[in-house]
Protein backbone atom coordinates (compact mmCIF):
# COMPACT_ATOMS: atom_id res chain seq x y z
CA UNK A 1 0.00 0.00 0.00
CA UNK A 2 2.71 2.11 0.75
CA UNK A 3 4.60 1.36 -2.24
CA UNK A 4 1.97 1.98 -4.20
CA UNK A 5 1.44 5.78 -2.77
CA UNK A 6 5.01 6.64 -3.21
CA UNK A 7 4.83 5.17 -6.70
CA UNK A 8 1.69 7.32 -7.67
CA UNK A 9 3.39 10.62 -5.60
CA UNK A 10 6.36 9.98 -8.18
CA UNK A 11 4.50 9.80 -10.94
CA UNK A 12 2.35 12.53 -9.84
CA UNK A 13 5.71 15.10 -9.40
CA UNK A 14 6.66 13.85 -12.92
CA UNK A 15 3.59 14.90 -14.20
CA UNK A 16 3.99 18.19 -13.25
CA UNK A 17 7.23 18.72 -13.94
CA UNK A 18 6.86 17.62 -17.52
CA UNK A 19 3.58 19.90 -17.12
CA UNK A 20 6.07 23.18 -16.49
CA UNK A 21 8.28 22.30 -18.90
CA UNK A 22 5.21 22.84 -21.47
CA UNK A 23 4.40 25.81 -20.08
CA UNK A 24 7.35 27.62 -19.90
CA UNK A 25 7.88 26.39 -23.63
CA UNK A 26 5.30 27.88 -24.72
CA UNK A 27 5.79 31.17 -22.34
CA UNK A 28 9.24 31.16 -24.56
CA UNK A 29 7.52 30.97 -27.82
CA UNK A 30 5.16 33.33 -27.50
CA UNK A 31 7.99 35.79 -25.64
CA UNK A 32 9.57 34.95 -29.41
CA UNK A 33 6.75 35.72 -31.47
CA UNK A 34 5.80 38.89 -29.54
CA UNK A 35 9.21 39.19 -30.22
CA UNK A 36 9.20 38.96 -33.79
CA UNK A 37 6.12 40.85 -34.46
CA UNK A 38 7.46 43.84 -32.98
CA UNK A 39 11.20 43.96 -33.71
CA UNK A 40 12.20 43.94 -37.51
CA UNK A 41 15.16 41.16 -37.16
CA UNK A 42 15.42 40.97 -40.88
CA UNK A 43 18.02 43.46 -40.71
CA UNK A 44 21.45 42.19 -42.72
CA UNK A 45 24.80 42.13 -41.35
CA UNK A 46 25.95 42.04 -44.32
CA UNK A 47 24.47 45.12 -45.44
CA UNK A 48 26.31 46.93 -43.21
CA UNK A 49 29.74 45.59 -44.03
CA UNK A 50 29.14 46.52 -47.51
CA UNK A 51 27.92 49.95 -46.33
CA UNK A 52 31.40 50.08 -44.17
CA UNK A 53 32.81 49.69 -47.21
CA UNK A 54 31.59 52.22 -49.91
CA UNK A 55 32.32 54.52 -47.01
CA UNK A 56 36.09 53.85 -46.88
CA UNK A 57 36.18 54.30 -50.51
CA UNK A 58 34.26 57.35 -50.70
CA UNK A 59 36.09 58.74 -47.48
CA UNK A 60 39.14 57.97 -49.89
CA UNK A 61 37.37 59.91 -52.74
CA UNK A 62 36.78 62.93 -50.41
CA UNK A 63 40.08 63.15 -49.33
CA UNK A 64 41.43 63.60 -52.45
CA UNK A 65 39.49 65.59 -53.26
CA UNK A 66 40.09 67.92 -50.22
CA UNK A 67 43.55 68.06 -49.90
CA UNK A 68 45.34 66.31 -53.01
CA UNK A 69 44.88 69.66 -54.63
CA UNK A 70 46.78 72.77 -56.13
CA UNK A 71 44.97 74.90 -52.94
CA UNK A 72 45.81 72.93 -49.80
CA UNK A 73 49.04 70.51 -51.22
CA UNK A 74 47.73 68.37 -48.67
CA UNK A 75 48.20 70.47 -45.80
CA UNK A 76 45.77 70.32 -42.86
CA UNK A 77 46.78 73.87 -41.94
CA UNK A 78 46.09 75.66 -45.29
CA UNK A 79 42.77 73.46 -45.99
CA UNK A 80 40.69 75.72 -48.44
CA UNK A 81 37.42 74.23 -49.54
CA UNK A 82 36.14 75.86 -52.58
CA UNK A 83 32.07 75.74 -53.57
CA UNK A 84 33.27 73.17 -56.44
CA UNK A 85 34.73 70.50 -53.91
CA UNK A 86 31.49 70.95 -51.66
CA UNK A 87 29.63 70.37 -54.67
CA UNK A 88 31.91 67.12 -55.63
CA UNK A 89 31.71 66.05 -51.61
CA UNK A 90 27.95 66.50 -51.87
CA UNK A 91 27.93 64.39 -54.74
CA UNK A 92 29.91 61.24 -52.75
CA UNK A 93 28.23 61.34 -49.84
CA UNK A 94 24.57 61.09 -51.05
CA UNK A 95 25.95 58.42 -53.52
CA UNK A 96 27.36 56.56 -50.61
CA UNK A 97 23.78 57.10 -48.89
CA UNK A 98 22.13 55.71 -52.27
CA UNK A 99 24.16 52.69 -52.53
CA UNK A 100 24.11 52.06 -49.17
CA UNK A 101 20.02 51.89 -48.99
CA UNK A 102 19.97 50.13 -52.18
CA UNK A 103 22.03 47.58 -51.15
CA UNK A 104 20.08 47.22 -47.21
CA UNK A 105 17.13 46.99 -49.18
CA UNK A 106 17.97 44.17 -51.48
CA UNK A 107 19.42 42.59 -48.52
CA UNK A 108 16.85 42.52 -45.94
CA UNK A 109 14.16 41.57 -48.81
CA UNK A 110 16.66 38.91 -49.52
CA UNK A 111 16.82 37.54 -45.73
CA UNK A 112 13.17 38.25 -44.70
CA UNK A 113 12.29 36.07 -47.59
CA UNK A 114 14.76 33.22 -46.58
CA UNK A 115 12.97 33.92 -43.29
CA UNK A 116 9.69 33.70 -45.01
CA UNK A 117 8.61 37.24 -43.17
CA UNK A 118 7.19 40.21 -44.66
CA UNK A 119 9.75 42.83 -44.86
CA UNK A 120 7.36 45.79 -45.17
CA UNK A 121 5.36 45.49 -41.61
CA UNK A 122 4.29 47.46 -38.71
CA UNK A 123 7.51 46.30 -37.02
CA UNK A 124 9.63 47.72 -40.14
CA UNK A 125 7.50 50.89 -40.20
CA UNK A 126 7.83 52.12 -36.83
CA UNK A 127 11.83 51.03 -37.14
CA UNK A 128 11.81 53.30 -40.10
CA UNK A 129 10.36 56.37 -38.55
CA UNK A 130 11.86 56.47 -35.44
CA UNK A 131 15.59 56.37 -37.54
CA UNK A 132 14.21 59.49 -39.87
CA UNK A 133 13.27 61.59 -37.46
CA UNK A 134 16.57 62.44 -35.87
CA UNK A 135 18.12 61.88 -38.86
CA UNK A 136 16.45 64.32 -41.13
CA UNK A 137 16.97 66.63 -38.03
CA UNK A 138 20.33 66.70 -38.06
CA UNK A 139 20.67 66.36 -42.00
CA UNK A 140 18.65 70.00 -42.19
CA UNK A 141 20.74 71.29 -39.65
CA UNK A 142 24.12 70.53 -41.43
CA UNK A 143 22.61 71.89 -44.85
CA UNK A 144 21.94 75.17 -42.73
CA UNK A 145 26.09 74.76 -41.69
CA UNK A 146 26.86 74.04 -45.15
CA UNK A 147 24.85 76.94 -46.32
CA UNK A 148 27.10 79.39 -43.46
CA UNK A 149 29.78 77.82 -44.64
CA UNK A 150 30.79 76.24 -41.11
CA UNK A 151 32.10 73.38 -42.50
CA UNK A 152 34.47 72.04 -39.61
CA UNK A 153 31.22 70.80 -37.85
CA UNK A 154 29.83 68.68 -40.43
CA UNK A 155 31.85 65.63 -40.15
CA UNK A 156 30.74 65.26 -35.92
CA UNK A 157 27.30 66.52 -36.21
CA UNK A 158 26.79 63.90 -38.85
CA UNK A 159 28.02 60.75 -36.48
CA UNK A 160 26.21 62.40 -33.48
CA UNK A 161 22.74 62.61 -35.25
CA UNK A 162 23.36 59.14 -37.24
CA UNK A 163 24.12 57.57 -33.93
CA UNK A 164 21.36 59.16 -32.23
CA UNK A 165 18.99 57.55 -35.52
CA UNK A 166 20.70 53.98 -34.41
CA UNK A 167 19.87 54.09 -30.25
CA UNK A 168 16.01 55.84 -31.22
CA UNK A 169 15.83 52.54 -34.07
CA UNK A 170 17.41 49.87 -32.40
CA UNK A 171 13.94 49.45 -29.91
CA UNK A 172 12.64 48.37 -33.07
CA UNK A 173 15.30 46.16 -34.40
CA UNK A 174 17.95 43.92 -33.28
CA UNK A 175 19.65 45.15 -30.01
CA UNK A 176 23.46 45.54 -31.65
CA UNK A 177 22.38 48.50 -33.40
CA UNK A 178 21.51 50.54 -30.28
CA UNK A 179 25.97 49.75 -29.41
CA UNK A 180 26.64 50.99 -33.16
CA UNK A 181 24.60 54.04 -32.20
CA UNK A 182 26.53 54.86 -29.18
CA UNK A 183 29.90 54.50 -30.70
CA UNK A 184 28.97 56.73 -33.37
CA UNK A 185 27.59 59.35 -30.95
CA UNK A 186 31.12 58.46 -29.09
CA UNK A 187 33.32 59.18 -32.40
CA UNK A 188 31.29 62.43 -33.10
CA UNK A 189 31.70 63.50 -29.53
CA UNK A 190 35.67 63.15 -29.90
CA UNK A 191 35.89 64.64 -33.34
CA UNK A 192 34.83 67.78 -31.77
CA UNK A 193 38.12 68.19 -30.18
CA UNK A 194 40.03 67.70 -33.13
CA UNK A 195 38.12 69.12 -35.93
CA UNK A 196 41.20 69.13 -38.57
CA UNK A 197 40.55 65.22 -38.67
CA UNK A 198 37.05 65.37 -39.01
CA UNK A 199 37.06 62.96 -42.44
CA UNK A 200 39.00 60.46 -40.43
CA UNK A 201 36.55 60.01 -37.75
CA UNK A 202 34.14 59.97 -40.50
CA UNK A 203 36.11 57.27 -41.63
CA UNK A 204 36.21 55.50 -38.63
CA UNK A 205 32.30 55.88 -37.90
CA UNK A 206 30.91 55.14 -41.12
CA UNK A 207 33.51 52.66 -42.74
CA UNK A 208 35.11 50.67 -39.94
CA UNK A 209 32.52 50.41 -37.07
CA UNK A 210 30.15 49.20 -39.75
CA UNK A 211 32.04 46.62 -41.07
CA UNK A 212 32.57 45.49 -37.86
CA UNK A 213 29.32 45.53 -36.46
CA UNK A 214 28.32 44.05 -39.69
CA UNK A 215 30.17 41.25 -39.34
CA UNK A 216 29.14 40.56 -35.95
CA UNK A 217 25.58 40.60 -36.97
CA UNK A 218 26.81 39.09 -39.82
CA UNK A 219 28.30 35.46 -37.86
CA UNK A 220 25.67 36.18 -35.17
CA UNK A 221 22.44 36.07 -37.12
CA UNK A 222 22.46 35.63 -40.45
CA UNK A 223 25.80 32.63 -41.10
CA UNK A 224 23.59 29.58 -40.27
């Protein structure tokens, strides 16, 4: 009789082990699709290595341009910027900013159909918004420099406010673009101090730190 008791009390405590098990299973897969229907995780890593890299080459471009010339014979102390190299950096930058989008586009389509997701959703909407707003800010503000002619500022105003568009998206995204965010605001912070170098840090915000948190995205979510 006693045997019996203990046997069914075993069996009993098995139950409801197995019994939580199930439930925090499913707790953990609707946590995941919660998850997924409010975080656009089709984001590629790749993307941004690629990005990373038309900005090294058009940081290259723009440094030639700026001091490979008969004004400046690549001195930082007699830097003279004439209306036709704004024009020409104008010209690389937004056709870094084209490629770049064309390429994140293509991308993410790529992955969220490997995924089989729907890349344009509410979760890839509000991601969207939430990155224009502070960048559009900060891109009409640095027109508005452009336009004084206070050109030393551009290059840290443009990692602040990009960074700034990284941390306000990354709610909305995966997490490792809020930590590209802050570096950038980091780099733009520091560039302040040393405003002859200003392409470098641009360099070093847009080129290297996103080829490297590329590839970590890259080997963390998308190599499988």
């Amino acid at each position: 009789m006693v045997a019996q008791l203990l046997f069914t009390y075993f069996v009993f405590q098995s139950t409801l082990k197995m019994e939580d098990k199930d439930y925090l299973k499913d707790i953990q897969d609707i946590k995941s699709m919660m998850s997924q229907s409010s975080r656009f995780i089709s984001l590629s890593g790749l993307s941004g290595i690629l990005a990373g890299t038309y900005s090294l080459i058009g940081a290259w471009y723009a440094y030639t341009t700026i001091y490979f010339d008969t004004a400046t014979n690549g001195e930082y102390s007699q830097l003279i910027i004439t209306e036709n190299e704004v024009i020409k950096l104008i010209f690389i930058a937004s056709s870094i900013i084209i490629l770049s989008i064309i390429t994140g586009i293509i991308l993410s389509k790529r992955k969220a159909l490997k995924q089989k997701e729907n890349m344009w959703n509410a979760a890839s909407k509000r991601l969207l918004i939430n990155f224009l707003i502070p960048l559009f800010t900060g891109g009409f503000f640095i027109i508005y420099l452009i336009e004084k002619e206070t050109f030393g500022l551009v290059a840290p105003l443009t990692l602040i406010f990009y960074g700034l568009a990284c941390v306000n998206a990354s709610k909305y995204t995966l997490g490792d673009v809020r930590y590209l965010g802050l570096t950038q605001i980091i780099l733009g912070l520091l560039s302040l101090w040393f405003l002859g170098y200003g392409l470098l840090f641009w360099a070093l915000g847009f080129g290297v730190c996103h080829i490297a948190y590329g590839s970590w995205m890259y080997f963390k979510y998308d190599k499988n």
